[in-house]
PDB file of N, CA and C in Angstrom:
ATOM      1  N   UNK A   1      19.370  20.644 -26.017  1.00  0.00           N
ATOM      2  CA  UNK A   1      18.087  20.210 -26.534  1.00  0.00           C
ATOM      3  C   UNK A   1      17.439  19.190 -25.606  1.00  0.00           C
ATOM      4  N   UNK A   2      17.954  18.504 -24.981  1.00  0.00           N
ATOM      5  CA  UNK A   2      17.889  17.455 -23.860  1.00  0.00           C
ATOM      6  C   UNK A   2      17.077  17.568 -22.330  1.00  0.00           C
ATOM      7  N   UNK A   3      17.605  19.072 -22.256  1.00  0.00           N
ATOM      8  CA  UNK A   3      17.576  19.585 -20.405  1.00  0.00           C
ATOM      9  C   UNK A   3      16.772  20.495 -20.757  1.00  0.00           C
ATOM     10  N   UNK A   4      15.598  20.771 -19.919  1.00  0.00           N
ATOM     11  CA  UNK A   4      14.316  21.663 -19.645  1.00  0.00           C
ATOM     12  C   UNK A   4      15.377  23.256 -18.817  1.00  0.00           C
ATOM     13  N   UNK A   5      15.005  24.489 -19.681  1.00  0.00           N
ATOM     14  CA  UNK A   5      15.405  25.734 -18.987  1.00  0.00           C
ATOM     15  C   UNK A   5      14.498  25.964 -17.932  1.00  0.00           C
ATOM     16  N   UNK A   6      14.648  26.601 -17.073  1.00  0.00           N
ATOM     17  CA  UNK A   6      13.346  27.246 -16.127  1.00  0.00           C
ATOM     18  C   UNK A   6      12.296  27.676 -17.063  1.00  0.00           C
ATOM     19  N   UNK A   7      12.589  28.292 -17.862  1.00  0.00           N
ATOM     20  CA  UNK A   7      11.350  28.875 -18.725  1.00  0.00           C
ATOM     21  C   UNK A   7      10.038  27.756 -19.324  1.00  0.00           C
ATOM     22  N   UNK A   8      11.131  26.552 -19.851  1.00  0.00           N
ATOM     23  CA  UNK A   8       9.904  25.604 -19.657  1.00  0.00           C
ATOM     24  C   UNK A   8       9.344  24.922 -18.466  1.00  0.00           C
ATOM     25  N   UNK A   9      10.311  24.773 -16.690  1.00  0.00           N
ATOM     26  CA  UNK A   9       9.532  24.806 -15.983  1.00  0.00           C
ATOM     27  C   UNK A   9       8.109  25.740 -15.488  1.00  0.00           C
ATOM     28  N   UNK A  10       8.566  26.762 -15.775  1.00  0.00           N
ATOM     29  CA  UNK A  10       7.560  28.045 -15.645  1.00  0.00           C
ATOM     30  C   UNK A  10       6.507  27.642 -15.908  1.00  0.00           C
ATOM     31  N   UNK A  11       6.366  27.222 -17.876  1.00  0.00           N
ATOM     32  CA  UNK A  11       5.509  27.232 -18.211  1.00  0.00           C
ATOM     33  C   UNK A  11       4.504  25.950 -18.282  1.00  0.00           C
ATOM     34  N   UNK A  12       5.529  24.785 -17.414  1.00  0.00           N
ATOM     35  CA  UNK A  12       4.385  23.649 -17.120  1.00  0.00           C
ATOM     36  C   UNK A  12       3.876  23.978 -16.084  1.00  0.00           C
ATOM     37  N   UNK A  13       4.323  24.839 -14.848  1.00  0.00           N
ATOM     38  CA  UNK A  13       3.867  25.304 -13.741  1.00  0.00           C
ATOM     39  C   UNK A  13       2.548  25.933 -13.568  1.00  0.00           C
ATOM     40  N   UNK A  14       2.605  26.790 -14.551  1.00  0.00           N
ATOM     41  CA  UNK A  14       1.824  27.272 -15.084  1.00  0.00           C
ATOM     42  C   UNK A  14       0.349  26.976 -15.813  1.00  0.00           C
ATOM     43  N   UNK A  15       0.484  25.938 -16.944  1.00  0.00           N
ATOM     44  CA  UNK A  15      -0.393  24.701 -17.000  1.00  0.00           C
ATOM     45  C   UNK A  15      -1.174  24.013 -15.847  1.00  0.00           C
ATOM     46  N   UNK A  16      -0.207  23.580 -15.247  1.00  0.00           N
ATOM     47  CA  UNK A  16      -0.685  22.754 -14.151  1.00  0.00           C
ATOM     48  C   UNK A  16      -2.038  23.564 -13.179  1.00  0.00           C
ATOM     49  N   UNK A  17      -1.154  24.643 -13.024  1.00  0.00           N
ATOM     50  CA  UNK A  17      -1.970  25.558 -11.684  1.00  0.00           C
ATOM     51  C   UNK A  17      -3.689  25.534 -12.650  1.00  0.00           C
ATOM     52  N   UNK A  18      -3.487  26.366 -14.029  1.00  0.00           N
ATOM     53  CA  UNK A  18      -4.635  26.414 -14.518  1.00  0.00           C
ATOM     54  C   UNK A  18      -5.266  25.411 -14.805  1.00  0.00           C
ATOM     55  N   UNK A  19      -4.973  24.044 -14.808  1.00  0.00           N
ATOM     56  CA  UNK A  19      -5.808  22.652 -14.803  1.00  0.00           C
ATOM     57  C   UNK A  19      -6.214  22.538 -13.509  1.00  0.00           C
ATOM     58  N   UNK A  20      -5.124  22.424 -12.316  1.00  0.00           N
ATOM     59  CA  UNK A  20      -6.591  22.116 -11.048  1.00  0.00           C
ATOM     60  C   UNK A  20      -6.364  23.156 -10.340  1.00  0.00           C
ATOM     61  N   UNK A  21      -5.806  24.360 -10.578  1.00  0.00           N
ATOM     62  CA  UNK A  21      -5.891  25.390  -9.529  1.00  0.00           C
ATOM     63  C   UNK A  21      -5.641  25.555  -8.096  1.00  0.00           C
ATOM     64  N   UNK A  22      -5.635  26.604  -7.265  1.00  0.00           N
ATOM     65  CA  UNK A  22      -4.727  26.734  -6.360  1.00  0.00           C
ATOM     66  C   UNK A  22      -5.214  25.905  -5.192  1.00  0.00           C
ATOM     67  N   UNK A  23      -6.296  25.771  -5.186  1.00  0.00           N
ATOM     68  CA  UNK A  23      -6.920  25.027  -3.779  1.00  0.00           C
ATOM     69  C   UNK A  23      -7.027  23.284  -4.082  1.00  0.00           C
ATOM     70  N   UNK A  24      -7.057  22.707  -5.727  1.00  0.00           N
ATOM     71  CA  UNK A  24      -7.026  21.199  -5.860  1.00  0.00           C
ATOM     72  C   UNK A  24      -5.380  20.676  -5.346  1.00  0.00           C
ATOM     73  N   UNK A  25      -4.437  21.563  -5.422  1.00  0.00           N
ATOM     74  CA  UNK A  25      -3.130  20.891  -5.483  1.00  0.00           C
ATOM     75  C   UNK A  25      -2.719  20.954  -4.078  1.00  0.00           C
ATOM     76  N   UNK A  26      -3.167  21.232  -3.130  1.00  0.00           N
ATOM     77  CA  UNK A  26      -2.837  21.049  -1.479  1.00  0.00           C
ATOM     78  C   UNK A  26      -3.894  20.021  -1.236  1.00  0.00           C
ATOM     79  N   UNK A  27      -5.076  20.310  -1.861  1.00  0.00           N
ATOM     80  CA  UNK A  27      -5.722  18.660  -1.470  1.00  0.00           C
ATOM     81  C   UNK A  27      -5.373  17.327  -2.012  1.00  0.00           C
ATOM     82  N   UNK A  28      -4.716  17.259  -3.213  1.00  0.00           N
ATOM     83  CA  UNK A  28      -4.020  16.633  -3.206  1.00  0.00           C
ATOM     84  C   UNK A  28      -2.925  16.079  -2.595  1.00  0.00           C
ATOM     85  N   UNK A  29      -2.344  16.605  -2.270  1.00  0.00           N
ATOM     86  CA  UNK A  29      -1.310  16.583  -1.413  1.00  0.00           C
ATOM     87  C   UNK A  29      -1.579  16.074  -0.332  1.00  0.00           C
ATOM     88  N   UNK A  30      -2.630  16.602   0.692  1.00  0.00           N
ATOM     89  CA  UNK A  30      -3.017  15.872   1.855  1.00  0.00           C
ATOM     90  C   UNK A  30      -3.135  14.427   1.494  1.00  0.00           C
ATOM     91  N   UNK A  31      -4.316  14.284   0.234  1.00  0.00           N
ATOM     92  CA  UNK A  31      -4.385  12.987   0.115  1.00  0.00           C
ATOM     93  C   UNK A  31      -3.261  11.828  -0.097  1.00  0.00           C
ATOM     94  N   UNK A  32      -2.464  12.231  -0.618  1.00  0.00           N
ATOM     95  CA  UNK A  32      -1.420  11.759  -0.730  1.00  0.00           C
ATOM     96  C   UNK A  32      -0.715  11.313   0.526  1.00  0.00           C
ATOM     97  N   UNK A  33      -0.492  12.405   1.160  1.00  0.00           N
ATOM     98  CA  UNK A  33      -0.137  11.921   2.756  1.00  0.00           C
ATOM     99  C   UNK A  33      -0.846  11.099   3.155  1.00  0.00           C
ATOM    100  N   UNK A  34      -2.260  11.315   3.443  1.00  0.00           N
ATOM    101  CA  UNK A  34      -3.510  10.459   4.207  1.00  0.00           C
ATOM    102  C   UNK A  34      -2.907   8.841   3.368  1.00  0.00           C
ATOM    103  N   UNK A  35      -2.973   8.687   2.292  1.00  0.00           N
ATOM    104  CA  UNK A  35      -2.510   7.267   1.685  1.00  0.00           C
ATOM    105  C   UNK A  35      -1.168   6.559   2.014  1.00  0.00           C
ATOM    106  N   UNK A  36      -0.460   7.604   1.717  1.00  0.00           N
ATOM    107  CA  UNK A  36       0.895   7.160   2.616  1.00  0.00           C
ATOM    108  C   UNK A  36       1.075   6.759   4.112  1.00  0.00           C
ATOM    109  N   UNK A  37       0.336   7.538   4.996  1.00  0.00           N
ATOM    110  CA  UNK A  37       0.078   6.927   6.918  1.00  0.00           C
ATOM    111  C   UNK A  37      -0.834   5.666   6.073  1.00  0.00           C
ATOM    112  N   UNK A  38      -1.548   5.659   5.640  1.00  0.00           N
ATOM    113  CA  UNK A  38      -2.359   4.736   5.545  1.00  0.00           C
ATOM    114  C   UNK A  38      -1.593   3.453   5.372  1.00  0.00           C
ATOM    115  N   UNK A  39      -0.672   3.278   4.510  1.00  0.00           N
ATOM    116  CA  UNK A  39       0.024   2.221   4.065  1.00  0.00           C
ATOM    117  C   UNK A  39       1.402   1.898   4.600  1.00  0.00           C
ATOM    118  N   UNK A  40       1.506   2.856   5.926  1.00  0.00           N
ATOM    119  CA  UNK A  40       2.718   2.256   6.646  1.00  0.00           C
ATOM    120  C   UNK A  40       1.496   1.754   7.580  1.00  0.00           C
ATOM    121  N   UNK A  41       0.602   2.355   8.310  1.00  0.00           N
ATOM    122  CA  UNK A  41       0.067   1.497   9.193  1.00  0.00           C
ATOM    123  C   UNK A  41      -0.431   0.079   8.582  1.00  0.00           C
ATOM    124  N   UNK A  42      -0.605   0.086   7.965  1.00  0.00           N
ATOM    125  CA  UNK A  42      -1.564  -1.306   7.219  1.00  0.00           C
ATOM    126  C   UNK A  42       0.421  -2.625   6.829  1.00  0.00           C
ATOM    127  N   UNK A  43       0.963  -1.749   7.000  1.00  0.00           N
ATOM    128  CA  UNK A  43       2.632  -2.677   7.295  1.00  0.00           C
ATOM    129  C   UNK A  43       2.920  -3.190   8.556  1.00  0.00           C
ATOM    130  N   UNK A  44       2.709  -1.219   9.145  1.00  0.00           N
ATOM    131  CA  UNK A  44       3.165  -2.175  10.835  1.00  0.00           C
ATOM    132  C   UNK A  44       2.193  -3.369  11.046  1.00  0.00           C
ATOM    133  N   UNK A  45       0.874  -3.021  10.713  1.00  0.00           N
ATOM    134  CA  UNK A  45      -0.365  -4.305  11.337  1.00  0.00           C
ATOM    135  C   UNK A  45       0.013  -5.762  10.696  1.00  0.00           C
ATOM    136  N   UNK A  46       0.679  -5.620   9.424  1.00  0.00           N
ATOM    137  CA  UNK A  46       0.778  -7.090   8.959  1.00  0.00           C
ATOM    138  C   UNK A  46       1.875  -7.528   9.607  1.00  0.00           C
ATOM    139  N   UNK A  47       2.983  -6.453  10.144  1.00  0.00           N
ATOM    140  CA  UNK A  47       4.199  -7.353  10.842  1.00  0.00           C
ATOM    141  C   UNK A  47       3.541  -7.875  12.350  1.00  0.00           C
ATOM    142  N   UNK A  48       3.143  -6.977  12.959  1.00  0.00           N
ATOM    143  CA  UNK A  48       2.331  -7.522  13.824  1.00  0.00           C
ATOM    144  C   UNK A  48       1.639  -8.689  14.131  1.00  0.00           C
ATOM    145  N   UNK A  49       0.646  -9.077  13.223  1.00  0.00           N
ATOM    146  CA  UNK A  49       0.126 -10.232  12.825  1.00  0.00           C
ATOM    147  C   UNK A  49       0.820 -11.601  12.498  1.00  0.00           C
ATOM    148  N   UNK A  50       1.835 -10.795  12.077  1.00  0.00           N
ATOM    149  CA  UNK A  50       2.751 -12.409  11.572  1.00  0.00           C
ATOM    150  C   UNK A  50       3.610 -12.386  12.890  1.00  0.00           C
ATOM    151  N   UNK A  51       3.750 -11.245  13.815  1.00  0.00           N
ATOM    152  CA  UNK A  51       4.516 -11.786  15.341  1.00  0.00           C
ATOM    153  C   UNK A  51       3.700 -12.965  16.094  1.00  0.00           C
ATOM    154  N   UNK A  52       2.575 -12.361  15.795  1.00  0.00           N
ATOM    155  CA  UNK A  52       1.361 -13.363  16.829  1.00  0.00           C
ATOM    156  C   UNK A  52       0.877 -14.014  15.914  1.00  0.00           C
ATOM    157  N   UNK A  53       0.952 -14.656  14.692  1.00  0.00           N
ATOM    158  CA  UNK A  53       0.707 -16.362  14.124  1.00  0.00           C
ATOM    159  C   UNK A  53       0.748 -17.267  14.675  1.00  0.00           C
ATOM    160  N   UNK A  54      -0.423 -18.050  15.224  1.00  0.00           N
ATOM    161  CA  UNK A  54      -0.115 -19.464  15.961  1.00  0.00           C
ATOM    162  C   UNK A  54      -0.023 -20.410  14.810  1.00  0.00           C
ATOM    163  N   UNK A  55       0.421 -21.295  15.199  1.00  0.00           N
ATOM    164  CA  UNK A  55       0.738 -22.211  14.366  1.00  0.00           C
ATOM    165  C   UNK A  55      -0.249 -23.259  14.291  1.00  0.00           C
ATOM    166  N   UNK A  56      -0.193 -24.809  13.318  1.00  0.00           N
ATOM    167  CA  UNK A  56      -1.026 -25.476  13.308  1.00  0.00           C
ATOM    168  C   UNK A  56      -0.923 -26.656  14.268  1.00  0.00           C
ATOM    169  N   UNK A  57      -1.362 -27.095  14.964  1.00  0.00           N
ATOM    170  CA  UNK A  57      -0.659 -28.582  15.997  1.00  0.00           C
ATOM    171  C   UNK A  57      -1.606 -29.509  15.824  1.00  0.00           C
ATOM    172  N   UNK A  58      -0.746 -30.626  15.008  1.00  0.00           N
ATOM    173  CA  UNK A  58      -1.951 -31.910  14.747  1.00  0.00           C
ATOM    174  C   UNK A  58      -2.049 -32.657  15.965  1.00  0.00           C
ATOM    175  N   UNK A  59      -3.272 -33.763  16.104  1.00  0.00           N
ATOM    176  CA  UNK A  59      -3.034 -34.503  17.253  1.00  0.00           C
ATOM    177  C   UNK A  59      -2.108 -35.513  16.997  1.00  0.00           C
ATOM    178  N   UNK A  60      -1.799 -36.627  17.523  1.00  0.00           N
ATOM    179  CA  UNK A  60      -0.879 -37.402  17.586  1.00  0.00           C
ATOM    180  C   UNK A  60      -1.142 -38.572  17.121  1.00  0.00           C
ATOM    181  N   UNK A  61      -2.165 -38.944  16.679  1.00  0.00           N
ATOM    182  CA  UNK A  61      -3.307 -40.045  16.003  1.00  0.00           C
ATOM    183  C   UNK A  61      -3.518 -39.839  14.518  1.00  0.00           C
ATOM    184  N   UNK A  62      -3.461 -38.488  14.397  1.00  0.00           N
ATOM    185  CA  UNK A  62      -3.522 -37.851  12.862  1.00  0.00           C
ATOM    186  C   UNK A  62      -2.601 -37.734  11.990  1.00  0.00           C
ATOM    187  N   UNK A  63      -2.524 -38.090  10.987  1.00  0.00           N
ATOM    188  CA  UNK A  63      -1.544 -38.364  10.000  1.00  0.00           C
ATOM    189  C   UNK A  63      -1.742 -36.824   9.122  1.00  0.00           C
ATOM    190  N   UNK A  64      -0.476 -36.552   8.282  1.00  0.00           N
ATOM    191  CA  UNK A  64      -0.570 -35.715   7.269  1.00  0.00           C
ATOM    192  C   UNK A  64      -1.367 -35.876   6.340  1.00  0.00           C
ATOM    193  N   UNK A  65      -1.818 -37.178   5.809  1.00  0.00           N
ATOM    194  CA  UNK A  65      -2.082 -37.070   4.989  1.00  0.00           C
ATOM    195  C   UNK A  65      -3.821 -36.611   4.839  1.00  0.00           C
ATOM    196  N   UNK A  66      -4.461 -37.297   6.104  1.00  0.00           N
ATOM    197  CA  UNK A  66      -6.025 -37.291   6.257  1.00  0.00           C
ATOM    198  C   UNK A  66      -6.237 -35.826   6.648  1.00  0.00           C
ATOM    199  N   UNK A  67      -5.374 -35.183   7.360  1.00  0.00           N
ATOM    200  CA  UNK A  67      -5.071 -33.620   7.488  1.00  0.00           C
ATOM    201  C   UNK A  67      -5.226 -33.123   6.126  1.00  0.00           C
ATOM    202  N   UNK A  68      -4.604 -33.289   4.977  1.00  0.00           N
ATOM    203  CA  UNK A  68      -4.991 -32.704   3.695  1.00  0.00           C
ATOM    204  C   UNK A  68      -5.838 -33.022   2.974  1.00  0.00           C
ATOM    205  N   UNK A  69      -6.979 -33.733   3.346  1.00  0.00           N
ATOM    206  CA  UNK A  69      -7.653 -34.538   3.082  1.00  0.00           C
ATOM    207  C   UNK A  69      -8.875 -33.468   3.347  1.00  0.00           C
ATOM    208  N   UNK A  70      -8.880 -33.282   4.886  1.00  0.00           N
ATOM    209  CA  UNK A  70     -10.058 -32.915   5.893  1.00  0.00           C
ATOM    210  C   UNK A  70     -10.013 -31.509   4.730  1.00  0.00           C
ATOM    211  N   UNK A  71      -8.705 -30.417   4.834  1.00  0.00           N
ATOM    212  CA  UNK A  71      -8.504 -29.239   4.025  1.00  0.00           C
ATOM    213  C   UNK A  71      -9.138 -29.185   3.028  1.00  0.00           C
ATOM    214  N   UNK A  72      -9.041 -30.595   1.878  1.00  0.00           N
ATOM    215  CA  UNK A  72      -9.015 -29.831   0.344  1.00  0.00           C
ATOM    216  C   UNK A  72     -10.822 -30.446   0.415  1.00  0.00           C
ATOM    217  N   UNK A  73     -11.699 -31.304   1.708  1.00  0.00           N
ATOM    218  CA  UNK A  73     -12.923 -31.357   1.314  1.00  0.00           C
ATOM    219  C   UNK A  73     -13.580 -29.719   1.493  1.00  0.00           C
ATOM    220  N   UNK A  74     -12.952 -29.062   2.553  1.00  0.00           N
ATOM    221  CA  UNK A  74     -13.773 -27.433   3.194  1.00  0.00           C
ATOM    222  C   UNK A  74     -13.578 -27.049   2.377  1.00  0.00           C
TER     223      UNK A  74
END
């Protein structure tokens, strides 16, 4: 009672095709891919970005504290 026979795969298969039909479910699919490249590149670029982070360098006159100061007026 638990486990789906083929017969009820069949017949969601079946369903399915007649909801978006034979030409929506490969475009889907592309899209799916297209989103997926999309979101490893948009990874590699953030590791990237955080390779080349410069950092902050106060002058030597400047204190921490007027540094958070200058921040929380911008």
């Amino acid at each position: 009672m638990g486990s789906f026979s083929i017969w009820h795969w069949l017949i969601v298969l079946v369903v399915v095709l007649l909801l978006f039909g034979r030409g929506k479910i490969p475009e889907l699919m592309g899209d799916m891919a297209k989103g997926i490249k999309s979101f490893k590149k948009g990874m590699s670029d953030e590791d990237e970005t955080a390779d080349n982070a410069k950092t902050v360098e106060h002058r030597s006159d400047e204190t921490v504290d007027a540094a958070k100061e200058k921040a929380s007026k911008s």
